[in-house]
N, C-alpha and C. Protein backbone atom coordinates (compact mmCIF):
# COMPACT_ATOMS: atom_id res chain seq x y z
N UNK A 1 -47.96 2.69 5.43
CA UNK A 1 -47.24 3.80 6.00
C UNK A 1 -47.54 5.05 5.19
N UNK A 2 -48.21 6.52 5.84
CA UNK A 2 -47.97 7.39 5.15
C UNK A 2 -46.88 8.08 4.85
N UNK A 3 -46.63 9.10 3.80
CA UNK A 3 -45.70 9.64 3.70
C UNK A 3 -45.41 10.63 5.27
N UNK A 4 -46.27 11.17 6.11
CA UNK A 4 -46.41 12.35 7.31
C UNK A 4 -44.87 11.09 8.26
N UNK A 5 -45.43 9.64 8.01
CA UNK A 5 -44.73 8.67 9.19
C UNK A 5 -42.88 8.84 8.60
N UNK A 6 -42.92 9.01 7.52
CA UNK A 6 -41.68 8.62 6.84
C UNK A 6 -40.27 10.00 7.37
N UNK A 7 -39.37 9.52 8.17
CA UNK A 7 -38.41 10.99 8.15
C UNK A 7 -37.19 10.75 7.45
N UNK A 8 -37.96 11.88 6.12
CA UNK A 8 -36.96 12.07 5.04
C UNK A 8 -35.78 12.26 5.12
N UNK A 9 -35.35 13.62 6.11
CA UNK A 9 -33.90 13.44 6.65
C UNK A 9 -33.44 13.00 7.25
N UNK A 10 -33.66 12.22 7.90
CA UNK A 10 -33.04 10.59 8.36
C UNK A 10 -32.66 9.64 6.79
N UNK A 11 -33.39 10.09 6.42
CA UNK A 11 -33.12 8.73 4.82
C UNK A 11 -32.08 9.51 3.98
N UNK A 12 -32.24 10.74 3.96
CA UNK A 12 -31.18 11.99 3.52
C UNK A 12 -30.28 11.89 4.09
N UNK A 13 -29.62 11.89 5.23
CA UNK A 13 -28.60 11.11 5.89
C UNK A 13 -28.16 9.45 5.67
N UNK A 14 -28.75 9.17 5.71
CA UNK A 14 -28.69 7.66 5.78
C UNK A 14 -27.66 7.15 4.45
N UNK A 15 -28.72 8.29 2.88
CA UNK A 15 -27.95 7.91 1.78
C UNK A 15 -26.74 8.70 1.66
N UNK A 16 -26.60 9.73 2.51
CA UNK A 16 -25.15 10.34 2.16
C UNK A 16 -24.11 9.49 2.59
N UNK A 17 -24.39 9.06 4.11
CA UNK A 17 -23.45 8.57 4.80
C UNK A 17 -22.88 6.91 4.27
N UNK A 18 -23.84 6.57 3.58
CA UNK A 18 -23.86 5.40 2.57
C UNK A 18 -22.93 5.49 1.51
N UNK A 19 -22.72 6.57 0.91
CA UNK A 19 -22.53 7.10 -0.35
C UNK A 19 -20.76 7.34 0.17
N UNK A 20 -20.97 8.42 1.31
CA UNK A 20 -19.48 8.73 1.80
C UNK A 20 -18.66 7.71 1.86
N UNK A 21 -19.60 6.42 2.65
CA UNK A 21 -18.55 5.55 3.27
C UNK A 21 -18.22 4.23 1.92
N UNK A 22 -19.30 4.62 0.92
CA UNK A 22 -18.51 3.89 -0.54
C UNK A 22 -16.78 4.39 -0.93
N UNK A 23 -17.44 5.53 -1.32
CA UNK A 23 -16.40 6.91 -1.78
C UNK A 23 -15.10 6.89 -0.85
N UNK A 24 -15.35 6.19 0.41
CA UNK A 24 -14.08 6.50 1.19
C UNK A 24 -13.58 5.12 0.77
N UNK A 25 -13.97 4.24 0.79
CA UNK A 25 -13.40 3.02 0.58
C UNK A 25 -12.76 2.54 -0.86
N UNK A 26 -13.54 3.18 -1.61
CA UNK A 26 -13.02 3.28 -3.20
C UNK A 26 -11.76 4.32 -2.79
N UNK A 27 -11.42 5.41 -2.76
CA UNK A 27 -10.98 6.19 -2.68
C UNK A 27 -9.58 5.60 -2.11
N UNK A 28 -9.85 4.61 -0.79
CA UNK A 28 -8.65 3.96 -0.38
C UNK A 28 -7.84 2.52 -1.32
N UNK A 29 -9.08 1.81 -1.60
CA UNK A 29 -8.33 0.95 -2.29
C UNK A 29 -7.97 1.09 -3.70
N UNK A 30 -8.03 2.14 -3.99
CA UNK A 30 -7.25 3.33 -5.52
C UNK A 30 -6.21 4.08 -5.82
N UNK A 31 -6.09 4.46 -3.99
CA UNK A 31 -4.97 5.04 -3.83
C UNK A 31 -5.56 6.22 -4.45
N UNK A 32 -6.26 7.09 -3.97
CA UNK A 32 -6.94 8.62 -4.27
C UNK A 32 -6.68 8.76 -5.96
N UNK A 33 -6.84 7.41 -6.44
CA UNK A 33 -6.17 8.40 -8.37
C UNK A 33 -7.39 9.03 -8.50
N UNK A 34 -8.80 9.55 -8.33
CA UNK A 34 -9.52 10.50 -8.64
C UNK A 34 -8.42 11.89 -8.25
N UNK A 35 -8.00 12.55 -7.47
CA UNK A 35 -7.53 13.00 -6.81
C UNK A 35 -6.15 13.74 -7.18
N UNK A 36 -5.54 12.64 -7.31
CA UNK A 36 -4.03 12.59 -7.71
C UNK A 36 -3.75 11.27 -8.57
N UNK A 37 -4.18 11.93 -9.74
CA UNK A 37 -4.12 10.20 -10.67
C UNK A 37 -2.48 10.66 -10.95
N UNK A 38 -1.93 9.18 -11.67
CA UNK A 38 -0.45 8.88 -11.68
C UNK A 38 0.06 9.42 -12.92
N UNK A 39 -0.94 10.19 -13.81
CA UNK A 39 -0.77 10.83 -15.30
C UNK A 39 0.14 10.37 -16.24
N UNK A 40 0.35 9.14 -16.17
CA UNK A 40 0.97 8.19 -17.01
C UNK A 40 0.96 8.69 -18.88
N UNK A 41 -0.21 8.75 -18.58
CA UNK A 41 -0.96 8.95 -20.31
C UNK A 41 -1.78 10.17 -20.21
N UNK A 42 -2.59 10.46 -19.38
CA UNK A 42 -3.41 11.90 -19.32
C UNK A 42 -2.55 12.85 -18.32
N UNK A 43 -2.74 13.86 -19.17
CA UNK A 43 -1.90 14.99 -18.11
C UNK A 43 -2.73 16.09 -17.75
N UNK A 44 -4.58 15.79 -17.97
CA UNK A 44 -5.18 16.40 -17.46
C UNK A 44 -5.75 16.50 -16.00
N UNK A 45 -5.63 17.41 -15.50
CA UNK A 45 -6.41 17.77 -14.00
C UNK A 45 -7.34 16.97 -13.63
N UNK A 46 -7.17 16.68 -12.06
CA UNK A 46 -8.61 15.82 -11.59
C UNK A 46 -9.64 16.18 -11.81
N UNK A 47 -10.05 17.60 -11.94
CA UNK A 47 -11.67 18.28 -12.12
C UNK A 47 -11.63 17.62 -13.42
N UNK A 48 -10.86 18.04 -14.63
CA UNK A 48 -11.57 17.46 -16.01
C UNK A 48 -11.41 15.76 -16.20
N UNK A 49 -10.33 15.28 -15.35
CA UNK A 49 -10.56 13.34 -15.58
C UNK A 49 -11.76 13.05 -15.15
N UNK A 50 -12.23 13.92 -13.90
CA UNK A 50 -14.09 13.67 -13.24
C UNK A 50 -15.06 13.51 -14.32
N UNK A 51 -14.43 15.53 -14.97
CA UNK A 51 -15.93 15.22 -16.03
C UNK A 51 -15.54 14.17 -16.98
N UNK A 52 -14.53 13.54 -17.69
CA UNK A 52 -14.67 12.65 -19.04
C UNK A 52 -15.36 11.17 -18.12
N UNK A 53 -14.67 11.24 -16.70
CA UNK A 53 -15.50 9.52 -16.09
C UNK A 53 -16.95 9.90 -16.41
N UNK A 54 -17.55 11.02 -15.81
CA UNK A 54 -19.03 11.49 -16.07
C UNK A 54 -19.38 11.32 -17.40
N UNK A 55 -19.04 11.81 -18.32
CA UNK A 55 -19.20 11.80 -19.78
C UNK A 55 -19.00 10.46 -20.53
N UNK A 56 -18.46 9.78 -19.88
CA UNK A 56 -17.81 8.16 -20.04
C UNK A 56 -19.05 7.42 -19.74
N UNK A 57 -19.53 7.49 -18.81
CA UNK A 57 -20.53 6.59 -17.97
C UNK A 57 -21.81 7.24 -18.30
N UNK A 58 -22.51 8.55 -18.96
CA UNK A 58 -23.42 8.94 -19.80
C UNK A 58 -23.63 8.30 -20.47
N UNK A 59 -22.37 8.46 -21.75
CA UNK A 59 -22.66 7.61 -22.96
C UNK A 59 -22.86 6.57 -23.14
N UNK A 60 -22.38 5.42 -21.91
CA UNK A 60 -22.52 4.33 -21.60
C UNK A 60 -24.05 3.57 -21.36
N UNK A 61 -24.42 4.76 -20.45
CA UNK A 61 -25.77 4.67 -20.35
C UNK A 61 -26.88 4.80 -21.25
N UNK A 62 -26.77 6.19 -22.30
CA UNK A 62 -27.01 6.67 -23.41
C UNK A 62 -27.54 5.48 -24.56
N UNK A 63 -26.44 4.71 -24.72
CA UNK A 63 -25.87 3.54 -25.68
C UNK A 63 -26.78 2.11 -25.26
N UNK A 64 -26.76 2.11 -23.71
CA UNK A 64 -27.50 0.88 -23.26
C UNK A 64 -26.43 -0.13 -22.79
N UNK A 65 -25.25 0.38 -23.18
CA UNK A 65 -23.72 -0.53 -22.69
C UNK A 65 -23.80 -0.07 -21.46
N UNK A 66 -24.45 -1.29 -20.60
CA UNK A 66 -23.93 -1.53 -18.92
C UNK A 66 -23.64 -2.67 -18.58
N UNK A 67 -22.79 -2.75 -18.09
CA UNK A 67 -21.88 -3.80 -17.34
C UNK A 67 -22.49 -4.54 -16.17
N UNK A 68 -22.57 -5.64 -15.55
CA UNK A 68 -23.08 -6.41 -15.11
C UNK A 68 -22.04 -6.02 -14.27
N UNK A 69 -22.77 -6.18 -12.94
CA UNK A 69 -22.18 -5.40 -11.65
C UNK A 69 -22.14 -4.01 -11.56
N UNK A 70 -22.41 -3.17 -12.80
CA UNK A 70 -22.45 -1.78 -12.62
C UNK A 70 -23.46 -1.13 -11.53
N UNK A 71 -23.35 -0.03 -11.41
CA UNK A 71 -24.65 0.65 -10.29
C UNK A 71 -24.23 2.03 -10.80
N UNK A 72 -24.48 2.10 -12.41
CA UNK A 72 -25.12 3.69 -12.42
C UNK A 72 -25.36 4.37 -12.30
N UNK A 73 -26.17 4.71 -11.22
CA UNK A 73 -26.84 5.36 -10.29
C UNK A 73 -25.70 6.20 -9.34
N UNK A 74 -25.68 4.86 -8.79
CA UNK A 74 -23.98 5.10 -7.51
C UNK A 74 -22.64 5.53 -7.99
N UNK A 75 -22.59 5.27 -9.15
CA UNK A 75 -21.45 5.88 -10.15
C UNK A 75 -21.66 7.59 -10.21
N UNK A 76 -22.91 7.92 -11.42
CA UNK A 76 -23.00 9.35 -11.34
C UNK A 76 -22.80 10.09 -9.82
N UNK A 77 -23.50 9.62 -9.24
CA UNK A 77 -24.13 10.12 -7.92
C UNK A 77 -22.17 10.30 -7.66
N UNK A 78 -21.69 9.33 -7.62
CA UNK A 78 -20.30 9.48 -6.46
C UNK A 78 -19.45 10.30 -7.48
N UNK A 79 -19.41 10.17 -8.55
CA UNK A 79 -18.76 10.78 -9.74
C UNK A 79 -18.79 12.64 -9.57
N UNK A 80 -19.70 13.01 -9.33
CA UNK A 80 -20.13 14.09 -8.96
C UNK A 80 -20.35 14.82 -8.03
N UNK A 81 -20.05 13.51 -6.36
CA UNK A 81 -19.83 14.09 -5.17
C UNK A 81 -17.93 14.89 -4.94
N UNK A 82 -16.99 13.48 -6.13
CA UNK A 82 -15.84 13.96 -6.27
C UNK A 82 -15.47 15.14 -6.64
N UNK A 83 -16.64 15.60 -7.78
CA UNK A 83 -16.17 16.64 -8.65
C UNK A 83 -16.36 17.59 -7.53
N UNK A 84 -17.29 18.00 -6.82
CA UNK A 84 -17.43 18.60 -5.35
C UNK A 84 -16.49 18.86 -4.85
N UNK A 85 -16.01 17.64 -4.04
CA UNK A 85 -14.85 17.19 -3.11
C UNK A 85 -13.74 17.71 -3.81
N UNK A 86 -13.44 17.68 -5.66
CA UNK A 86 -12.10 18.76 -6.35
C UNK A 86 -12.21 19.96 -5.91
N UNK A 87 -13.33 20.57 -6.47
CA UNK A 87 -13.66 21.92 -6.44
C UNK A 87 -13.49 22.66 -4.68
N UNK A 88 -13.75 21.38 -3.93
CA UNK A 88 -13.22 22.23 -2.77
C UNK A 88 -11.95 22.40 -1.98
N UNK A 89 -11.33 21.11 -2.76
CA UNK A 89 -9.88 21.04 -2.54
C UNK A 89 -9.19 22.05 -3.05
N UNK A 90 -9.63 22.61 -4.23
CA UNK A 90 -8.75 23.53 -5.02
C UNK A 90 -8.99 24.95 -4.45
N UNK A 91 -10.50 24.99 -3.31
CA UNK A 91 -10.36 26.46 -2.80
C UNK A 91 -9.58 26.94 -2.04
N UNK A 92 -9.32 25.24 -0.95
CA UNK A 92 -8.47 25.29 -0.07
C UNK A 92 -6.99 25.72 -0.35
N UNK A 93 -6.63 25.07 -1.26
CA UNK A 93 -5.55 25.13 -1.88
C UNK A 93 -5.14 26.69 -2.45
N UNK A 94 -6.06 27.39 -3.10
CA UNK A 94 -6.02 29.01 -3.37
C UNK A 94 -6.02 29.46 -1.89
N UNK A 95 -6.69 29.46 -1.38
CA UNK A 95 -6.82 30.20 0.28
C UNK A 95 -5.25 29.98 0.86
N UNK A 96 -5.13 28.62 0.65
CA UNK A 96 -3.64 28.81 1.38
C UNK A 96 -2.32 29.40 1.06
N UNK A 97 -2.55 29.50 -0.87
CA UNK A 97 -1.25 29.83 -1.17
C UNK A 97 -1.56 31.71 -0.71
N UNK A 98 -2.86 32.19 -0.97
CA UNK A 98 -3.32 33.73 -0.66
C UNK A 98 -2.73 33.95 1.00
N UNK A 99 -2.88 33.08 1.79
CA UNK A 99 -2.24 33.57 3.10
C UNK A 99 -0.52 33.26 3.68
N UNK A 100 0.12 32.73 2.70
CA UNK A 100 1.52 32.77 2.22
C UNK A 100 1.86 34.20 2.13
């Protein structure tokens, strides 16, 4: 197969919608704590609990400490679609209190 046969955005789709429908399912059986964690012990914001999971799972990687069953990959990758998904929650959230 050449690369001319291959359609990239089809596969560009393919992995988002892959990725989304992880993220939605984690997301449900978590009960959104990316989101709205239960701040038991951290009383920091979802944007910065994102970055320390990110920074968590670096060093992890960094170190060579991976966990059997991990997916790395799918971790950063979704780790960073959240931090997204904060950042746009929180515009929403300014926009609405601005039209109050």
């Amino acid at each position: 197969m050449k690369n001319n046969d291959i359609d990239y955005e089809a596969l560009i789709r393919q992995a988002c919608d892959e990725m989304a429908d992880k993220l939605i399912g984690k997301n449900r059986a978590y009960g959104n704590s990316a989101m709205e964690p239960v701040r038991i012990f951290s009383k920091a914001d979802p944007l910065e609990q994102i970055n320390v999971r990110l920074d968590d799972k670096l060093s992890r990687i960094m170190k060579g400490e991976e966990y059997t069953g991990d997916d790395n990959e799918f971790d950063l990758e979704g780790y960073l679609v959240l931090k997204r998904v904060c950042k746009m929650a929180e515009s929403l959230r300014k926009n609405e209190r601005r039209e109050e």
